[in-house]
PDB file of N, CA and C in Angstrom:
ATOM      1  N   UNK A   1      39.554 -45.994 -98.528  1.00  0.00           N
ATOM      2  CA  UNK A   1      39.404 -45.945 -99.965  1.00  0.00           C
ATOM      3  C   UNK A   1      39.735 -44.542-100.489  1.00  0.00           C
ATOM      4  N   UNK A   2      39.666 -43.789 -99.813  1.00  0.00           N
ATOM      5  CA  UNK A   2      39.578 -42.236-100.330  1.00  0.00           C
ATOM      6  C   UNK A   2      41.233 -42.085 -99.781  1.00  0.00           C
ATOM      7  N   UNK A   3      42.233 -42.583 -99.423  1.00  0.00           N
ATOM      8  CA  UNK A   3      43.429 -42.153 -99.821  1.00  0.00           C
ATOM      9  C   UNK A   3      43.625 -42.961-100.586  1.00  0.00           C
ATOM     10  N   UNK A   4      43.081 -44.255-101.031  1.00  0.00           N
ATOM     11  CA  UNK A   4      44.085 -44.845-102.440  1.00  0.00           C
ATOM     12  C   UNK A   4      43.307 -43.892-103.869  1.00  0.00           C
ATOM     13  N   UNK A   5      42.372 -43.531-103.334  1.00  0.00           N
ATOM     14  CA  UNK A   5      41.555 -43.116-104.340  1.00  0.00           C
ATOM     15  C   UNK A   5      42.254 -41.455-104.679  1.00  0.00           C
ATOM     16  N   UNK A   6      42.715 -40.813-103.596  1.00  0.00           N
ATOM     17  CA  UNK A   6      43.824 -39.620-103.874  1.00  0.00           C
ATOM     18  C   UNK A   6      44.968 -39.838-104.073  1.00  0.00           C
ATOM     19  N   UNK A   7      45.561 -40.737-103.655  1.00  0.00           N
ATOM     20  CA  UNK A   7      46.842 -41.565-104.169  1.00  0.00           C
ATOM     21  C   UNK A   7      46.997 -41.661-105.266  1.00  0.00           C
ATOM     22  N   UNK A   8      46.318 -42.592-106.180  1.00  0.00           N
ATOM     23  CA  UNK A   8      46.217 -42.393-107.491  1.00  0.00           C
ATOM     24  C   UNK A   8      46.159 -40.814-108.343  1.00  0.00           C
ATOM     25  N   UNK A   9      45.086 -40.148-107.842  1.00  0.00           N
ATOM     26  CA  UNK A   9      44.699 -39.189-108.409  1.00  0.00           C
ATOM     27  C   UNK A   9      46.145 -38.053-108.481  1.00  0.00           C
ATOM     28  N   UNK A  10      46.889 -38.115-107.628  1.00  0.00           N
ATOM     29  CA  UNK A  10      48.084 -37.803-107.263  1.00  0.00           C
ATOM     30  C   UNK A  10      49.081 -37.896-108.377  1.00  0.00           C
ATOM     31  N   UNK A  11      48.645 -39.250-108.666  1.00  0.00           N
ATOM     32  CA  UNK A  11      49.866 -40.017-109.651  1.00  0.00           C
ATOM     33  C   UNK A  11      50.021 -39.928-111.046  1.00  0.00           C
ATOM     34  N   UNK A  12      48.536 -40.272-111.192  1.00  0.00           N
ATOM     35  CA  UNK A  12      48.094 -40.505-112.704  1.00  0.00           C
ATOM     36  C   UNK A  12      47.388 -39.227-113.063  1.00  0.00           C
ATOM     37  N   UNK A  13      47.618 -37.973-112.405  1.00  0.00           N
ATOM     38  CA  UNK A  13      47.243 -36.492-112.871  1.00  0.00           C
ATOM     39  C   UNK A  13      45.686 -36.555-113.209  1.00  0.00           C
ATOM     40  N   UNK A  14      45.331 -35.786-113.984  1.00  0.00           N
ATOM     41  CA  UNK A  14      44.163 -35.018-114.226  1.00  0.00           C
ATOM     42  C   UNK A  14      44.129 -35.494-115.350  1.00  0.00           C
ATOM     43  N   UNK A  15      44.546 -36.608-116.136  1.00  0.00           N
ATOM     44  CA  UNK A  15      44.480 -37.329-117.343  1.00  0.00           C
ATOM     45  C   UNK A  15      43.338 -38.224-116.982  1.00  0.00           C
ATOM     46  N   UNK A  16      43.266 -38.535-115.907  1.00  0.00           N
ATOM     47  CA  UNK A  16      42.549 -39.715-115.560  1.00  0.00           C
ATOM     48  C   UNK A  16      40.768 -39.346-114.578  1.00  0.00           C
ATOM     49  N   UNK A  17      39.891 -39.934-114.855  1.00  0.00           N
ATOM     50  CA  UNK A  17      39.300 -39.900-113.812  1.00  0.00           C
ATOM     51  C   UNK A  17      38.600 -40.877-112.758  1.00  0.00           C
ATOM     52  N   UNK A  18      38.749 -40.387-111.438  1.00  0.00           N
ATOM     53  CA  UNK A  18      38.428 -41.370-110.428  1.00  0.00           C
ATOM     54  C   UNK A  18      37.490 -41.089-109.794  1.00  0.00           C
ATOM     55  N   UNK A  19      36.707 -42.637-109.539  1.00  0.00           N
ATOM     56  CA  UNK A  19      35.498 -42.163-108.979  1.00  0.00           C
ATOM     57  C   UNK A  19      35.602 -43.196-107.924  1.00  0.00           C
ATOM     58  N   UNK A  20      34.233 -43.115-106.590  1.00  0.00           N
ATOM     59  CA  UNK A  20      33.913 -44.977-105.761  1.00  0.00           C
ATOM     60  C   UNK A  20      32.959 -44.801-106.561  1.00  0.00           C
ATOM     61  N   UNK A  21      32.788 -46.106-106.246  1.00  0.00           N
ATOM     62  CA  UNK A  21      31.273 -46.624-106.365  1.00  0.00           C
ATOM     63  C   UNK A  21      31.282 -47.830-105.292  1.00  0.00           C
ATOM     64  N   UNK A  22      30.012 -48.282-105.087  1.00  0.00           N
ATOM     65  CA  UNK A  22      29.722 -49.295-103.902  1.00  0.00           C
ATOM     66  C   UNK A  22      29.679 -48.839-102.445  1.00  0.00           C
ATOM     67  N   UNK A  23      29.350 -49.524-101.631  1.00  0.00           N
ATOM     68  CA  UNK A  23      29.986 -49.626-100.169  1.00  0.00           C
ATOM     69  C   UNK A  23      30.027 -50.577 -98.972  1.00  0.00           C
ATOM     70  N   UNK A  24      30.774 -50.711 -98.474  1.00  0.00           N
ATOM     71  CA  UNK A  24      31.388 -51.591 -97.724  1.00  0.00           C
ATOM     72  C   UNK A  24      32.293 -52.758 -98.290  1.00  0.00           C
ATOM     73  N   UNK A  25      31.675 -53.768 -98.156  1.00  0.00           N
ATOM     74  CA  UNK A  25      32.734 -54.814 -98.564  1.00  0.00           C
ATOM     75  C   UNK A  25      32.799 -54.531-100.710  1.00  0.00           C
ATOM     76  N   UNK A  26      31.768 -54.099-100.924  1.00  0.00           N
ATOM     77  CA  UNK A  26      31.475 -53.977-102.047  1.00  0.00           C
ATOM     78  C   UNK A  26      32.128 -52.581-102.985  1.00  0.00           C
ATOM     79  N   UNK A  27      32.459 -51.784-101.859  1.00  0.00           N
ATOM     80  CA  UNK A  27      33.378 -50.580-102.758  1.00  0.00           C
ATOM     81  C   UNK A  27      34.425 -50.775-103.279  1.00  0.00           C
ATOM     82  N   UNK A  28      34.986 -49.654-104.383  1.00  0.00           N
ATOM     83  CA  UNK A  28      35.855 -49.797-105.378  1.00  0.00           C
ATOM     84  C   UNK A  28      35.897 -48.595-105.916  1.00  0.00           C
ATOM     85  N   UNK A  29      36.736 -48.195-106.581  1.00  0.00           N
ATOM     86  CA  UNK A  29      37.478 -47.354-107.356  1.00  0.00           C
ATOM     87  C   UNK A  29      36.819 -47.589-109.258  1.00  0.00           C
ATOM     88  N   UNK A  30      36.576 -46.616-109.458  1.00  0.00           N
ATOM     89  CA  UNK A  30      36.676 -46.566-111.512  1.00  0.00           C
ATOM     90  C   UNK A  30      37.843 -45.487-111.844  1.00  0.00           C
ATOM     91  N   UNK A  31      38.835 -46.163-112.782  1.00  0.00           N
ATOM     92  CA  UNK A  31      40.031 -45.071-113.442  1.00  0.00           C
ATOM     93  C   UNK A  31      39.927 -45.090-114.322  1.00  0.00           C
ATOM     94  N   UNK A  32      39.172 -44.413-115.048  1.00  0.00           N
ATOM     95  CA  UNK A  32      38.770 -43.903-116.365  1.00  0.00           C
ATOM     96  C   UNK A  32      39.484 -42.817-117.008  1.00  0.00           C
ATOM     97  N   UNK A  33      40.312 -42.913-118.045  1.00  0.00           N
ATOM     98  CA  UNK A  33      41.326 -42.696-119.143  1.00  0.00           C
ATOM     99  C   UNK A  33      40.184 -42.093-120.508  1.00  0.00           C
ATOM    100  N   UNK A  34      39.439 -42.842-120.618  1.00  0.00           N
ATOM    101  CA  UNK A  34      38.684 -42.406-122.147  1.00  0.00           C
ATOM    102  C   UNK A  34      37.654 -43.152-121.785  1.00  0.00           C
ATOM    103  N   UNK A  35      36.413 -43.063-122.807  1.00  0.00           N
ATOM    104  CA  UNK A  35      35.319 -44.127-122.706  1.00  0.00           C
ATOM    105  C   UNK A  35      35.668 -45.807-123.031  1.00  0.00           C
ATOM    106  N   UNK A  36      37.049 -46.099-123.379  1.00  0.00           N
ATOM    107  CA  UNK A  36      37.182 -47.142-123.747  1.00  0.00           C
ATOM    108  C   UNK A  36      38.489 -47.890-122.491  1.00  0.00           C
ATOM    109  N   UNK A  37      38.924 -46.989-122.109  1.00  0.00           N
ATOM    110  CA  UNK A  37      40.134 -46.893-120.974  1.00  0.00           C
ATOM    111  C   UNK A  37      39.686 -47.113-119.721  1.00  0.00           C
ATOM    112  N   UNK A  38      39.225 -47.955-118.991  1.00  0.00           N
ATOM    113  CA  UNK A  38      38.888 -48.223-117.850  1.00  0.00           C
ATOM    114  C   UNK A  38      39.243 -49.397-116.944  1.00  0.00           C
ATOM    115  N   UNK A  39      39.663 -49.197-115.762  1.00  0.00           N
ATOM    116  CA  UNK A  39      40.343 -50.100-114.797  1.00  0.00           C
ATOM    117  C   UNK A  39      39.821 -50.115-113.395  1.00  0.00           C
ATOM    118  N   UNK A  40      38.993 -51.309-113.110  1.00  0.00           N
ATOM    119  CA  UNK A  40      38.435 -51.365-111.753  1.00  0.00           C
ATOM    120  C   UNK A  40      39.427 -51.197-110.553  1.00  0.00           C
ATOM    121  N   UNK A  41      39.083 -51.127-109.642  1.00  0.00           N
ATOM    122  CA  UNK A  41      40.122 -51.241-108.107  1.00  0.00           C
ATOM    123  C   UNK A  41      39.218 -51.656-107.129  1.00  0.00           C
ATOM    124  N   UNK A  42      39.531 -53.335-106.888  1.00  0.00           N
ATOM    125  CA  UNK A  42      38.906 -53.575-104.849  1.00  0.00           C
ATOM    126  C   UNK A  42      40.112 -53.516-104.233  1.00  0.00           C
ATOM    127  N   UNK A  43      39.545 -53.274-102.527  1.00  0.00           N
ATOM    128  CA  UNK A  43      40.368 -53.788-101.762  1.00  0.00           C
ATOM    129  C   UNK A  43      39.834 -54.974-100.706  1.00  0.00           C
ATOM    130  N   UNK A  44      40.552 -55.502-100.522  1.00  0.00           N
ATOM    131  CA  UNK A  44      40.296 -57.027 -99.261  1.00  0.00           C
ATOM    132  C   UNK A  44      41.340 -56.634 -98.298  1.00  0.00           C
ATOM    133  N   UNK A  45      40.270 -56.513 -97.246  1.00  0.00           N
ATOM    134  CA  UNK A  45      41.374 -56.569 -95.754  1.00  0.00           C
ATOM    135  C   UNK A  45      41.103 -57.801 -95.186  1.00  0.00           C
ATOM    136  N   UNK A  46      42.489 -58.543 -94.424  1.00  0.00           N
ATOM    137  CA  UNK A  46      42.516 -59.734 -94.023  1.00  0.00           C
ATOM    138  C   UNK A  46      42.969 -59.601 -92.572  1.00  0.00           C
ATOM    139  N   UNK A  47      42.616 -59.231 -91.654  1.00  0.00           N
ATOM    140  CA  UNK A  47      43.974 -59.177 -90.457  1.00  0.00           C
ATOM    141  C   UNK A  47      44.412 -58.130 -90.838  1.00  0.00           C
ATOM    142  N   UNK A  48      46.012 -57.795 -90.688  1.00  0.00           N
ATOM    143  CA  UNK A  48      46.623 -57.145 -90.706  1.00  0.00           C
ATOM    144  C   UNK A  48      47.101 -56.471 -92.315  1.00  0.00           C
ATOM    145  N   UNK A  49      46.623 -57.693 -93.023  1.00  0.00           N
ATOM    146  CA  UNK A  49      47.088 -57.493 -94.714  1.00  0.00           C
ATOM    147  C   UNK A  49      45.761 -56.604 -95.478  1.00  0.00           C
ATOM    148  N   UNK A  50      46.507 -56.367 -96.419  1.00  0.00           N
ATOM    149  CA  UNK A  50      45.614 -55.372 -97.822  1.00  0.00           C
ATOM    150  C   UNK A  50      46.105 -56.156 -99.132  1.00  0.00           C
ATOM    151  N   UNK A  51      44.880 -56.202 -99.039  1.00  0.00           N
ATOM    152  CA  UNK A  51      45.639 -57.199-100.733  1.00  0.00           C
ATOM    153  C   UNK A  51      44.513 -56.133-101.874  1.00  0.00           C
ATOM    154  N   UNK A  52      45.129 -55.128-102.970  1.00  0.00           N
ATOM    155  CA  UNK A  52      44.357 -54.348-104.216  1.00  0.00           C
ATOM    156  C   UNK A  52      44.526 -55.355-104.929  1.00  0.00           C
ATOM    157  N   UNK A  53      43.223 -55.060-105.944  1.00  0.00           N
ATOM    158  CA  UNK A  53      42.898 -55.824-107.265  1.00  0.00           C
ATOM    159  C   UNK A  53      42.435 -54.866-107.823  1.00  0.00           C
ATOM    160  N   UNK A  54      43.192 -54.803-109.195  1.00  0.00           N
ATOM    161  CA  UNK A  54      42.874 -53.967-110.265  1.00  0.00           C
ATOM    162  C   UNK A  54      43.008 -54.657-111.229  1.00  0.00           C
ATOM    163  N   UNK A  55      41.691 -54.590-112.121  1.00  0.00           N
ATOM    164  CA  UNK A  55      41.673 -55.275-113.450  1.00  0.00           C
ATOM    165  C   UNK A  55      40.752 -54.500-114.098  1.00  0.00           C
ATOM    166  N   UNK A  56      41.111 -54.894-115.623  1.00  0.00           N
ATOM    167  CA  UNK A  56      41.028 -53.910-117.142  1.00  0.00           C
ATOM    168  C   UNK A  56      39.145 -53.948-116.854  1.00  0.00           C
ATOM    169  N   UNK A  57      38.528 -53.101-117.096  1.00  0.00           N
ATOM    170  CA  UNK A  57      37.362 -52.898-116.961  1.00  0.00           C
ATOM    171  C   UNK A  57      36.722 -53.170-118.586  1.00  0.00           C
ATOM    172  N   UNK A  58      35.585 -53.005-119.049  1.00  0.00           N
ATOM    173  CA  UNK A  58      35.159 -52.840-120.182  1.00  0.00           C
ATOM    174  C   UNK A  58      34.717 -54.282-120.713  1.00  0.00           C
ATOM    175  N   UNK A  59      33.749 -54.263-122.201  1.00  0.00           N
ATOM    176  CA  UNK A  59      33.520 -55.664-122.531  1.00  0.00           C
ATOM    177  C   UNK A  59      34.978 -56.207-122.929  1.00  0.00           C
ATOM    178  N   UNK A  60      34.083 -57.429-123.036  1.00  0.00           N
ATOM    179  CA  UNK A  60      35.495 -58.803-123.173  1.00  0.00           C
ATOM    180  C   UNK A  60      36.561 -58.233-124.550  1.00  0.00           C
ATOM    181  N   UNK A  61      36.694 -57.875-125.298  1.00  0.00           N
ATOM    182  CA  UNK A  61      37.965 -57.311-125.669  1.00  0.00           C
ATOM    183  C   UNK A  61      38.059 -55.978-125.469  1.00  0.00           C
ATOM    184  N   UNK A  62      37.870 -55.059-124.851  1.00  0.00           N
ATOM    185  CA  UNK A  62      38.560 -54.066-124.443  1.00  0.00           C
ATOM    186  C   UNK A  62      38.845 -54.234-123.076  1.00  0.00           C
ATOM    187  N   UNK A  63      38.427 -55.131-122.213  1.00  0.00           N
ATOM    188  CA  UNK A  63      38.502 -55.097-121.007  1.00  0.00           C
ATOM    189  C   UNK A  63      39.887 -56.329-121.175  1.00  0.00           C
ATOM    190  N   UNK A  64      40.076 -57.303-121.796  1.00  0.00           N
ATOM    191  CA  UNK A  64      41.810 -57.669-122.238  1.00  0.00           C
ATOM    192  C   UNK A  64      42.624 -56.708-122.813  1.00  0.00           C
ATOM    193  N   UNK A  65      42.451 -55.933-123.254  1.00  0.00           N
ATOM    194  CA  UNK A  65      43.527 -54.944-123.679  1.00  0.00           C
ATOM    195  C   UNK A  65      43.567 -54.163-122.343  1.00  0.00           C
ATOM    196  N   UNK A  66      42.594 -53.691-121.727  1.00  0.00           N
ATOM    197  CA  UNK A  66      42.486 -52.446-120.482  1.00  0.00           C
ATOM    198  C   UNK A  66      44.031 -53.495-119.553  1.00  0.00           C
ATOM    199  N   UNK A  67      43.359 -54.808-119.202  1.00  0.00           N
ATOM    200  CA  UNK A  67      43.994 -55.209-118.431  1.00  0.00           C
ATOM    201  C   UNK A  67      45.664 -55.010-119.066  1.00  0.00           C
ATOM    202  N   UNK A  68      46.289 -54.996-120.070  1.00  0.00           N
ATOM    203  CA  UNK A  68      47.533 -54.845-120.307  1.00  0.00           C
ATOM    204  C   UNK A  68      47.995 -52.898-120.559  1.00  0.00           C
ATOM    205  N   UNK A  69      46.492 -52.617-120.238  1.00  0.00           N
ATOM    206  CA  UNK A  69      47.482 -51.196-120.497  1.00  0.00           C
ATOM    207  C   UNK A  69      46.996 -50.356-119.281  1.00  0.00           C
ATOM    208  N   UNK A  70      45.842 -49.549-118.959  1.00  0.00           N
ATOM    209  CA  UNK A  70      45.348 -49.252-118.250  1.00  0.00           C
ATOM    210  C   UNK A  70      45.524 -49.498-117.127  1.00  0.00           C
ATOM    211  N   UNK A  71      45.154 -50.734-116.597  1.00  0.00           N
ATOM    212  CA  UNK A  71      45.383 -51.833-115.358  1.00  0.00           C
ATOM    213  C   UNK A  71      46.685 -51.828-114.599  1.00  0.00           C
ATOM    214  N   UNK A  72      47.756 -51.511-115.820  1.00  0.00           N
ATOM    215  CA  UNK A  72      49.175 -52.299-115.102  1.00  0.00           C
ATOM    216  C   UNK A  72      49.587 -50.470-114.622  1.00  0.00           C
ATOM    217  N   UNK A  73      48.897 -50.040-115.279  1.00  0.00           N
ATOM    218  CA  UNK A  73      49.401 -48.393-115.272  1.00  0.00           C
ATOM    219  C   UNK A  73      48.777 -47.774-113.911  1.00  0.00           C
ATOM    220  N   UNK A  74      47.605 -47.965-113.411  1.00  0.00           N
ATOM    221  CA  UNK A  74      46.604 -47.936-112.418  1.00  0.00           C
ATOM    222  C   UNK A  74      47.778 -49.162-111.330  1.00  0.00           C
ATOM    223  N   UNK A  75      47.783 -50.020-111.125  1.00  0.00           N
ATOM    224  CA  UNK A  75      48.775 -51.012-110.285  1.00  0.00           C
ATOM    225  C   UNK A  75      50.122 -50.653-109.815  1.00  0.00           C
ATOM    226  N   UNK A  76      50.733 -49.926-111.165  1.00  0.00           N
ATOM    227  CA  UNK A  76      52.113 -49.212-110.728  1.00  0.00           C
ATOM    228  C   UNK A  76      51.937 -48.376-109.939  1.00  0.00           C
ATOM    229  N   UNK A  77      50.688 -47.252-110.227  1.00  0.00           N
ATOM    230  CA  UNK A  77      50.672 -46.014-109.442  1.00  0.00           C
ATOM    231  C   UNK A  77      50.878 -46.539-108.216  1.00  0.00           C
ATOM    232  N   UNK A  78      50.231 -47.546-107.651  1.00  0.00           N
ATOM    233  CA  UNK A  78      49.294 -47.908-106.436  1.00  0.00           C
ATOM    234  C   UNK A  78      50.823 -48.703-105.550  1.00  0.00           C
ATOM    235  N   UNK A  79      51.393 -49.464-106.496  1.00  0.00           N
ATOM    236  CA  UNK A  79      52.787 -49.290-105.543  1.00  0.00           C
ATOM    237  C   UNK A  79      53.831 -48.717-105.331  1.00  0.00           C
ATOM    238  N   UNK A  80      53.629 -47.621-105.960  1.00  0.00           N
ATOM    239  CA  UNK A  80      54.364 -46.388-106.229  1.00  0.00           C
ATOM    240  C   UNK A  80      54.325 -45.767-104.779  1.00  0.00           C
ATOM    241  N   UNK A  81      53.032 -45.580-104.675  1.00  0.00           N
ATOM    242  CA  UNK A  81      52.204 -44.443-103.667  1.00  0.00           C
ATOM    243  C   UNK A  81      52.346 -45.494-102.416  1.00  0.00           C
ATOM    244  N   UNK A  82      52.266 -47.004-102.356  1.00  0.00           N
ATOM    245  CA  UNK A  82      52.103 -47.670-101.179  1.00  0.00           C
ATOM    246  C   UNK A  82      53.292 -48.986-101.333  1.00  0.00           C
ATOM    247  N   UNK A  83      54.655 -47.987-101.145  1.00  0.00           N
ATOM    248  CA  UNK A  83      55.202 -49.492-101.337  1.00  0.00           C
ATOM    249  C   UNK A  83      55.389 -50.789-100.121  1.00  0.00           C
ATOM    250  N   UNK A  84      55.737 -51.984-100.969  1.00  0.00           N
ATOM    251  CA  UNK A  84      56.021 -52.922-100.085  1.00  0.00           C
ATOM    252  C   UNK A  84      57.248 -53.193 -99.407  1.00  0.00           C
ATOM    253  N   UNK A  85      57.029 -53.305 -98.280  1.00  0.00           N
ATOM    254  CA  UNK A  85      58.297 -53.671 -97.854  1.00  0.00           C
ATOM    255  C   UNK A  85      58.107 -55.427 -97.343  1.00  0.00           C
ATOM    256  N   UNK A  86      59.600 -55.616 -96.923  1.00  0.00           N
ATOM    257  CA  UNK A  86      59.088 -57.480 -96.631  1.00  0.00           C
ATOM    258  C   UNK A  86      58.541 -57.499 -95.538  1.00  0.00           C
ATOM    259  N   UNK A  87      58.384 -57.244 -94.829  1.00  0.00           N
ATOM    260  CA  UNK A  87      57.510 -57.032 -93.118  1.00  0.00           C
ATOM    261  C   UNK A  87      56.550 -56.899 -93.519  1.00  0.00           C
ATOM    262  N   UNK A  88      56.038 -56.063 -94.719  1.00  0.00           N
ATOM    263  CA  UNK A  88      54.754 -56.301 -95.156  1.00  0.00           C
ATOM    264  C   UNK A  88      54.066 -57.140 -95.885  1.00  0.00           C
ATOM    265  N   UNK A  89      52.484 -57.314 -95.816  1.00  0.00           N
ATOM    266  CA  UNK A  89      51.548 -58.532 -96.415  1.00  0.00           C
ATOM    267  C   UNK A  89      50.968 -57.000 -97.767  1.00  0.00           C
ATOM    268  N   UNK A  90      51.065 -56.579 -97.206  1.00  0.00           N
ATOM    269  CA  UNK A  90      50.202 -55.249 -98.327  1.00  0.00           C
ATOM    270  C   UNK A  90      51.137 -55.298-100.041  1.00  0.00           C
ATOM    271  N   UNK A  91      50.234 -55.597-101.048  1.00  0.00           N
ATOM    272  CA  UNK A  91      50.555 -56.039-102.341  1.00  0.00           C
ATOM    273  C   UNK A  91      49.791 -55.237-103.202  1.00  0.00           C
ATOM    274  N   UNK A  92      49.838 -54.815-104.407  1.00  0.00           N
ATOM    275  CA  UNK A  92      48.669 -54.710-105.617  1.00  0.00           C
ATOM    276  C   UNK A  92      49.070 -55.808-106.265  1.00  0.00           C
ATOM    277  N   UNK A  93      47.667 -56.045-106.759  1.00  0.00           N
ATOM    278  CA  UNK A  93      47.593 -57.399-107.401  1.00  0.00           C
ATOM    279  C   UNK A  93      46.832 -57.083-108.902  1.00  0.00           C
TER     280      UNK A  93
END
């Protein structure tokens, strides 16, 4: 978690801030942009695969807008920093 979690931080500069929270199956990432700008991050390991989930954080309408702005911006980084190749199962989602 702590290289996707510098990965990002990498990406999306000092505009942003990242935190965990949780642990074990239950940890995750917060990318916090503003008090209203926020985008969760899990990860699921399966075998050999990584499948990220990032979605718009916040109540029910800011957390639909997060998901179209925030979210997709937080997702790009993340395959930016980890791309896929076809041999690979590893995705952001």
């Amino acid at each position: 978690m702590q290289e996707l979690a510098d990965a990002l931080q990498g990406r999306l500069r000092s505009r942003y801030e990242i935190t965990r929270h949780g642990q074990g199956a239950e940890e995750g990432l917060k990318v916090k942009q503003s008090t209203a700008a926020v985008a969760n991050v899990h990860v699921d390991h399966e075998g050999n695969s990584t499948t990220v989930h990032v979605h718009g954080g916040g109540l029910v309408i800011s957390r639909m807008i997060n998901e179209f702005g925030i979210a997709k911006k937080v997702a790009a980084a993340i395959e930016e920093a980890f791309p896929v190749t076809p041999s690979d199962d590893t995705h952001a989602n």
